[in-house]
N, C-alpha and C. Protein backbone atom coordinates (compact mmCIF):
# COMPACT_ATOMS: atom_id res chain seq x y z
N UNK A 1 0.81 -1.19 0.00
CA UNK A 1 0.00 0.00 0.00
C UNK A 1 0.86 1.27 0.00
N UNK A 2 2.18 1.11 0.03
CA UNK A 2 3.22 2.39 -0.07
C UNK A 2 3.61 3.02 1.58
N UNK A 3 3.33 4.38 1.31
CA UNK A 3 3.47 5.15 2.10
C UNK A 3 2.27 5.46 3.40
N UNK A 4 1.67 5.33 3.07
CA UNK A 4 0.00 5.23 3.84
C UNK A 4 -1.09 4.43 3.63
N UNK A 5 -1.62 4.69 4.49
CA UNK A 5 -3.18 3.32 4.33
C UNK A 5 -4.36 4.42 3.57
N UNK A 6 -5.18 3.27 3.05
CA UNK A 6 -6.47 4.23 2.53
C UNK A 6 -7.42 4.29 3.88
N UNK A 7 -8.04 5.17 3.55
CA UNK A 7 -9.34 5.29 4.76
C UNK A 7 -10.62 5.27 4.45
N UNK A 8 -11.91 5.14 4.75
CA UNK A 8 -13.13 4.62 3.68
C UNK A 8 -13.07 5.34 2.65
N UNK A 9 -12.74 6.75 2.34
CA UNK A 9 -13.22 7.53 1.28
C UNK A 9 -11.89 7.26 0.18
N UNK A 10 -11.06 6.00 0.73
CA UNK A 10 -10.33 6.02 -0.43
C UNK A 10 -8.86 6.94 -0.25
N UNK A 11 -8.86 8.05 0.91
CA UNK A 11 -7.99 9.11 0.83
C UNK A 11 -6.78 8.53 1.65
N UNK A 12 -5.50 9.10 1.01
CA UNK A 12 -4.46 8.37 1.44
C UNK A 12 -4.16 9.09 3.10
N UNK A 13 -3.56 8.06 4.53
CA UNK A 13 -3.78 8.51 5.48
C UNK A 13 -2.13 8.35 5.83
N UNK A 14 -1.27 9.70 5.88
CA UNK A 14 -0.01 9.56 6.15
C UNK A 14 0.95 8.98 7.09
N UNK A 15 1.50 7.88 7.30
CA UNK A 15 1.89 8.13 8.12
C UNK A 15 3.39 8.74 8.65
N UNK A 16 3.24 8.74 10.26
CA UNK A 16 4.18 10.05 10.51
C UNK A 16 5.91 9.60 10.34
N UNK A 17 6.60 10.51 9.99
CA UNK A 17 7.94 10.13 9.79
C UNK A 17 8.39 10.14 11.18
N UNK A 18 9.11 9.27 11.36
CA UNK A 18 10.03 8.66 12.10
C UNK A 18 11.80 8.62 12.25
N UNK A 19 12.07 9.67 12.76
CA UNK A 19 13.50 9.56 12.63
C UNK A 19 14.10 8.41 13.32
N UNK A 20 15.04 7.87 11.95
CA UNK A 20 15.37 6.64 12.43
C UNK A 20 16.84 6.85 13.41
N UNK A 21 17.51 8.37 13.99
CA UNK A 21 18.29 8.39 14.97
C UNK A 21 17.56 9.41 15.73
N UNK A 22 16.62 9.33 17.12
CA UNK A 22 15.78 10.13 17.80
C UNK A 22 16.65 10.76 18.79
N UNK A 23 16.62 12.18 18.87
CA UNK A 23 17.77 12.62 19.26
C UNK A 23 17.04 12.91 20.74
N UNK A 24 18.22 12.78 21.75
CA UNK A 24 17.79 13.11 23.46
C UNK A 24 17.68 14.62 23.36
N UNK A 25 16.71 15.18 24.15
CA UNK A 25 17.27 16.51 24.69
C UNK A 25 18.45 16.73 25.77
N UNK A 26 19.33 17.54 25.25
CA UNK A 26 20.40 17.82 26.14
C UNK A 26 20.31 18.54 27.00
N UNK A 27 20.39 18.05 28.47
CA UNK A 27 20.85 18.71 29.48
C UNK A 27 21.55 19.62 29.37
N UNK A 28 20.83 21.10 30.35
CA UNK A 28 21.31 21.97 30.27
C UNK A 28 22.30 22.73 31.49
N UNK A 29 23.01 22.34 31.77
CA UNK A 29 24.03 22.39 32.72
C UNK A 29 24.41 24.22 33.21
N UNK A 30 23.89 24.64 34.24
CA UNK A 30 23.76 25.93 35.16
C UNK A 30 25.81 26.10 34.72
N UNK A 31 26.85 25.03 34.69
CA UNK A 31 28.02 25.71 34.55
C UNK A 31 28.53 26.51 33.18
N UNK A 32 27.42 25.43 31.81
CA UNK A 32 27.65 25.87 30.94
C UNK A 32 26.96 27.59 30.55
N UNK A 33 26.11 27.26 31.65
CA UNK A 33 25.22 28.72 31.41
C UNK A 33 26.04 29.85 32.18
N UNK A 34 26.93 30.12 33.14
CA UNK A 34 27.52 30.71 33.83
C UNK A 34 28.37 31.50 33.28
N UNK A 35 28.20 32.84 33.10
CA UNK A 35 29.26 33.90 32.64
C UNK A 35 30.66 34.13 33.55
N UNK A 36 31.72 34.10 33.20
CA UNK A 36 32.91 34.24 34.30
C UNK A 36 32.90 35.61 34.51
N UNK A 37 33.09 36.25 35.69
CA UNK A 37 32.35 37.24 36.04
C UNK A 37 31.41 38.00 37.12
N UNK A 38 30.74 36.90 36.60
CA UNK A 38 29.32 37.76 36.74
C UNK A 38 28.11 36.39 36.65
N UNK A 39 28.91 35.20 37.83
CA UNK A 39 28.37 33.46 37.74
C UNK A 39 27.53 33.84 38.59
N UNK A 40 27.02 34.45 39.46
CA UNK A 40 25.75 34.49 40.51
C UNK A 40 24.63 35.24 39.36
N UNK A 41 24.65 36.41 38.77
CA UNK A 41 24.03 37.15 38.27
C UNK A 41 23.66 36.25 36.99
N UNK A 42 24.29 35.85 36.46
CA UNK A 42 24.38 34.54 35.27
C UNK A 42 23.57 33.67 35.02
N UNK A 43 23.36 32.68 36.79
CA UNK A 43 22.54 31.80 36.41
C UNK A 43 20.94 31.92 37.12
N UNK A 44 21.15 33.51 38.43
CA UNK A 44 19.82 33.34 38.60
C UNK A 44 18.50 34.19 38.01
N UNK A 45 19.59 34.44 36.57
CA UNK A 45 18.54 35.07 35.63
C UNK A 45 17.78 34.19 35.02
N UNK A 46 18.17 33.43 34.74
CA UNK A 46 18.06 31.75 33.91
C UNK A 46 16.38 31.55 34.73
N UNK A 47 15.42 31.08 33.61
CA UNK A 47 14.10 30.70 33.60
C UNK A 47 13.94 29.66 33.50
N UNK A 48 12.70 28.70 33.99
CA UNK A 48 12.76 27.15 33.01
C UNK A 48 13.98 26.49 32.62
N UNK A 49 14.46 26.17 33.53
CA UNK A 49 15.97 25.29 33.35
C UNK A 49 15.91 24.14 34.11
N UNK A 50 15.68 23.19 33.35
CA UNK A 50 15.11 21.78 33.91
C UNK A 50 16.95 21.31 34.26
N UNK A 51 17.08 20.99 35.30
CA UNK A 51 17.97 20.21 35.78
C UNK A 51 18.12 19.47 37.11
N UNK A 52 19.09 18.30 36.96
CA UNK A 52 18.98 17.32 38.17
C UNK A 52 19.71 17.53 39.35
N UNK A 53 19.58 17.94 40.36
CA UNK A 53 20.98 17.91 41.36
C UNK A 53 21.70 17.39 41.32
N UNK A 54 21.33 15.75 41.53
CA UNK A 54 23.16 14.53 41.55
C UNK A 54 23.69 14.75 40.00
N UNK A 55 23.18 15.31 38.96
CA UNK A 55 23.84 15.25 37.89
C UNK A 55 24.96 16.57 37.84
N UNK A 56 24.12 17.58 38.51
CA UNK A 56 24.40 19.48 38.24
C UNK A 56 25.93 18.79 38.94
N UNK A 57 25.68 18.22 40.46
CA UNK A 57 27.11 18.45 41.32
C UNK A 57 27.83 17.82 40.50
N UNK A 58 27.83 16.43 40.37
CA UNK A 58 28.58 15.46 39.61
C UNK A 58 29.03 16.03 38.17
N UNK A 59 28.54 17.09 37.54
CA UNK A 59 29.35 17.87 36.10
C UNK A 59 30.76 18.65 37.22
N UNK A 60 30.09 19.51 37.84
CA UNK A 60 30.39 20.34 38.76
C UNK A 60 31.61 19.78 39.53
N UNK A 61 31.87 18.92 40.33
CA UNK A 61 33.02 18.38 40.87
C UNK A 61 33.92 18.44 39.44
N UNK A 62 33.23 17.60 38.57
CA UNK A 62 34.00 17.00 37.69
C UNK A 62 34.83 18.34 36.84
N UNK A 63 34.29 19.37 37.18
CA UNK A 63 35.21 20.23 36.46
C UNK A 63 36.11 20.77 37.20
N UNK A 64 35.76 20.70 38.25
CA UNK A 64 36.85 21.62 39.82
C UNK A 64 38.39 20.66 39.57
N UNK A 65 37.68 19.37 39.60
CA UNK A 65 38.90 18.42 39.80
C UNK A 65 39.78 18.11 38.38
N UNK A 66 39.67 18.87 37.40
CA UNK A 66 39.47 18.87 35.92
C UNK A 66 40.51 20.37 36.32
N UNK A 67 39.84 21.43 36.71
CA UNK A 67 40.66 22.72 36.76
C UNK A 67 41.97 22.88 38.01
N UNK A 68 41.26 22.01 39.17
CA UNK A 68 42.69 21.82 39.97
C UNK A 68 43.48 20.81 40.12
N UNK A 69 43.38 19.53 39.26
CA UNK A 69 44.00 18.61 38.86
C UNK A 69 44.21 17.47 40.29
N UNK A 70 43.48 17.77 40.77
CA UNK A 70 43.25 16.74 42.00
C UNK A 70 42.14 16.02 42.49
N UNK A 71 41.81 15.20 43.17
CA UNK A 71 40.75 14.86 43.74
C UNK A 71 40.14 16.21 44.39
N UNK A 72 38.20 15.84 44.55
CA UNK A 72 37.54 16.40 45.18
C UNK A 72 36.51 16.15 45.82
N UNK A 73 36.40 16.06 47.58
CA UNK A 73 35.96 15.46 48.61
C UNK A 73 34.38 16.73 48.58
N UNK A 74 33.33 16.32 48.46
CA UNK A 74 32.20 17.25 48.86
C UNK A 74 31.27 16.30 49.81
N UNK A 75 31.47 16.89 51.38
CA UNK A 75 30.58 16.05 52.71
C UNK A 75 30.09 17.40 52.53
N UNK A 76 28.67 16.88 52.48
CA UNK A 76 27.47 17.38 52.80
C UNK A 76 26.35 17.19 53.30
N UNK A 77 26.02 17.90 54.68
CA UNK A 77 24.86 17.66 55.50
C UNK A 77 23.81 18.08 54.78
N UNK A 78 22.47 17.14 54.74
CA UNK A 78 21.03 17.04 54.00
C UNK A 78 20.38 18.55 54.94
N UNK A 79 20.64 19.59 53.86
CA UNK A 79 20.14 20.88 54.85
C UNK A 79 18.70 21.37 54.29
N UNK A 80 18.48 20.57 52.91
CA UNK A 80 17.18 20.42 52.23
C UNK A 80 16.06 20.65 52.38
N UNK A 81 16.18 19.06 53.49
CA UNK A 81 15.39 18.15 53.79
C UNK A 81 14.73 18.76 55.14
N UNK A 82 13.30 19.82 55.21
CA UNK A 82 12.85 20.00 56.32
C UNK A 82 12.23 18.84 57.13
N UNK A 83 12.30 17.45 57.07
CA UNK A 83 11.16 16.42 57.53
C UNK A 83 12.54 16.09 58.19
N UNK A 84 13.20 16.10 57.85
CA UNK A 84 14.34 15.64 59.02
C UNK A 84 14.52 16.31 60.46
N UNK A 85 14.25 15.61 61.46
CA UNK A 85 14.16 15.99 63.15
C UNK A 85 15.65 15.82 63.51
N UNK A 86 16.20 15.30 63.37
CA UNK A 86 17.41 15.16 63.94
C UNK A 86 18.45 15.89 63.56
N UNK A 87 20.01 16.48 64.50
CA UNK A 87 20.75 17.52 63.88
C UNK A 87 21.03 16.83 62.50
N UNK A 88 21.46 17.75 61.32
CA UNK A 88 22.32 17.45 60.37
C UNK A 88 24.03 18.47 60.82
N UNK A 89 23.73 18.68 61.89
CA UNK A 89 25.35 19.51 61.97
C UNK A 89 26.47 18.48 62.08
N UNK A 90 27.22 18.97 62.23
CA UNK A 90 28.36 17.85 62.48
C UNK A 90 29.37 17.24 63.08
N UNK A 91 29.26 15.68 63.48
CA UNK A 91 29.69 15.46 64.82
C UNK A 91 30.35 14.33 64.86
N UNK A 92 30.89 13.72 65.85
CA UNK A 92 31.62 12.68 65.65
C UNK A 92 31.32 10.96 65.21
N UNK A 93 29.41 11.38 64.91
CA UNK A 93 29.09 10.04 64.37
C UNK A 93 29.54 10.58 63.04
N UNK A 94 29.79 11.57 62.28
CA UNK A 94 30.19 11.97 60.93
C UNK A 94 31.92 11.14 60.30
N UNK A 95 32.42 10.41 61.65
CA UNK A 95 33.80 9.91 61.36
C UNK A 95 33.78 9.24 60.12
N UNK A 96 33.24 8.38 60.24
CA UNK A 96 33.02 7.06 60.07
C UNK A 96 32.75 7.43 58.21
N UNK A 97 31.69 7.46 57.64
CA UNK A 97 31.69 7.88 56.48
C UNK A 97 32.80 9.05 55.96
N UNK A 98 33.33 9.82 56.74
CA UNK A 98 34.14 10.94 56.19
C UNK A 98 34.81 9.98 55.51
N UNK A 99 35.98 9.13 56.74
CA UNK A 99 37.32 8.20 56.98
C UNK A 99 36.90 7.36 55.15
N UNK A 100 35.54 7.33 55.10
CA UNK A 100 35.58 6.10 54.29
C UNK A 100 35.68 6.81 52.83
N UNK A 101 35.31 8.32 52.63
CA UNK A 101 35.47 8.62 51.48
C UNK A 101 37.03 9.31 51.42
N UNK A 102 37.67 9.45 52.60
CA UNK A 102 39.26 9.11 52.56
C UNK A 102 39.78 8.48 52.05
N UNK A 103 39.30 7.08 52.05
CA UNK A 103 39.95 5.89 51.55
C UNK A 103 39.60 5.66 50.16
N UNK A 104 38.51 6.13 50.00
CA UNK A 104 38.41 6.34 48.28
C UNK A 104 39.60 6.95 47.21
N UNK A 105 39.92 7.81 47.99
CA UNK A 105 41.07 8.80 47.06
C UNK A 105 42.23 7.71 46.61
N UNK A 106 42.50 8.00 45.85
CA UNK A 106 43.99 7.15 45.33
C UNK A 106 44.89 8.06 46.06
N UNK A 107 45.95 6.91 46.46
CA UNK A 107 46.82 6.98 47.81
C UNK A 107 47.95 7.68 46.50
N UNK A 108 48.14 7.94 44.89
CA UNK A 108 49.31 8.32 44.01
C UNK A 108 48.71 9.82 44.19
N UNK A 109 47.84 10.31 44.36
CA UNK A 109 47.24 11.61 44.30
C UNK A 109 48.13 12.92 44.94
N UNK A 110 48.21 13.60 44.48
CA UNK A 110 48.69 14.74 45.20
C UNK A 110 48.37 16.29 45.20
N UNK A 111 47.83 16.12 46.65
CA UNK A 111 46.65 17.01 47.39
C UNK A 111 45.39 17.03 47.11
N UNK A 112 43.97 17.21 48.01
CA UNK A 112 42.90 17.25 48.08
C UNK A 112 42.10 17.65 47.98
N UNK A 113 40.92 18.46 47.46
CA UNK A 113 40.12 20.13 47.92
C UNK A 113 39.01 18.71 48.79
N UNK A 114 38.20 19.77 49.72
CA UNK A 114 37.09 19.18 50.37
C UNK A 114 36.49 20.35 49.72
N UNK A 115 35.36 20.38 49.82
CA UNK A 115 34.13 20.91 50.21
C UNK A 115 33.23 20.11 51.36
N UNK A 116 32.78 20.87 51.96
CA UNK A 116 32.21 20.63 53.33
C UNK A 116 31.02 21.68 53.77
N UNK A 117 29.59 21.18 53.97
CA UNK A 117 28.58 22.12 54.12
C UNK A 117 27.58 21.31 55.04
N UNK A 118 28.01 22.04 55.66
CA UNK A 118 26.29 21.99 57.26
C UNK A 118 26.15 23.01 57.56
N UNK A 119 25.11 22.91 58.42
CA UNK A 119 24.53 24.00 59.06
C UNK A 119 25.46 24.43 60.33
N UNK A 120 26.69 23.46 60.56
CA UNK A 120 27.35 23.89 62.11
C UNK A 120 27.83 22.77 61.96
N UNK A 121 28.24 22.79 63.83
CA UNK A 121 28.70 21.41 64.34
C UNK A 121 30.06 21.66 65.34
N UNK A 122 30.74 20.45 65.17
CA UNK A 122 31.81 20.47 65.72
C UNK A 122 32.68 20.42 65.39
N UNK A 123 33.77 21.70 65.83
CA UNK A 123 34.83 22.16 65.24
C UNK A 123 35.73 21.08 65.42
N UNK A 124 35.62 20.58 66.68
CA UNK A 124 36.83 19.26 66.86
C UNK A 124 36.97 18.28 66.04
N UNK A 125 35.50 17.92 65.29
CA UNK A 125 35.47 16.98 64.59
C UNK A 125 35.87 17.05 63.26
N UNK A 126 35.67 18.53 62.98
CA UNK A 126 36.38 18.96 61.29
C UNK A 126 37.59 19.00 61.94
N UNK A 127 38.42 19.21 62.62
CA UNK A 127 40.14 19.57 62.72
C UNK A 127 40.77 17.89 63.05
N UNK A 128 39.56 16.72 63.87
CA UNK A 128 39.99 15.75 63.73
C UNK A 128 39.68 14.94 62.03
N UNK A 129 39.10 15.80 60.73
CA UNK A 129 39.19 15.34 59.84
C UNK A 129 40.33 15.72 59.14
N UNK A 130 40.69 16.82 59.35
CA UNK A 130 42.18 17.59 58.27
C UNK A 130 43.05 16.82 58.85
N UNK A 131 43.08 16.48 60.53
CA UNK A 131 44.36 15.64 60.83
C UNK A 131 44.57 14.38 59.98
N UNK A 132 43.27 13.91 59.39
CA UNK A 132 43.01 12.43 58.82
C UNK A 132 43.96 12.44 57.43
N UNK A 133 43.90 13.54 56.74
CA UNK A 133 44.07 13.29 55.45
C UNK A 133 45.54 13.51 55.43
């Protein structure tokens, strides 16, 4: 029957083209949108900008550690999340996971950046993390 089917009156009924490589929409990444400069003013002009958090950070590290040629540690307390009752500041149950994304780093590496964000906490426990590394 070709290109289309008939329909009672006989009239040919198209059907729709189909690209046979369907292209994704590309993510639009807040770093690529960022003027150097003038990066605060940059991106919170920006409208309708569909993007993911674990993806935004994960570009985002990936370029820090890309521009300072080292690993990059980001502990971050869930400061989000209002349904959470309990502190997110930071304390010495925080060892334990820090120590472990310590051990992640390749031991050939040379030097670290952290990033580190809570709402507070304990100072002893961040100065017993810099002693760690």
């Amino acid at each position: 029957m070709g290109k289309g089917q008939r329909n009672r009156d006989n009239r040919i009924l198209r059907q729709p083209q189909v690209s046979e490589h369907p292209t994704t929409p590309k993510m639009i990444s807040l770093l690529d949108k960022m003027e150097d400069g003038r990066e605060y003013e940059s991106i919170v002009k920006l409208k309708n900008v569909s993007w993911q958090l674990n993806e935004e950070l994960k570009h985002s590290i990936s370029e820090i550690e890309s521009i300072r040629q080292r690993p990059l540690i980001c502990y971050m307390a869930n400061v989000l999340n209002r349904n959470i009752t309990k502190s997110t500041s930071i304390d010495n149950l925080d060892d334990v996971p820090f120590l472990e994304m310590l051990r992640n780093v390749p031991e050939n590496k040379n030097g670290l950046d952290i990033i580190l964000v809570t709402p507070g906490g304990s100072a002893e426990t961040v100065n017993y993390f810099v002693n760690q590394i």
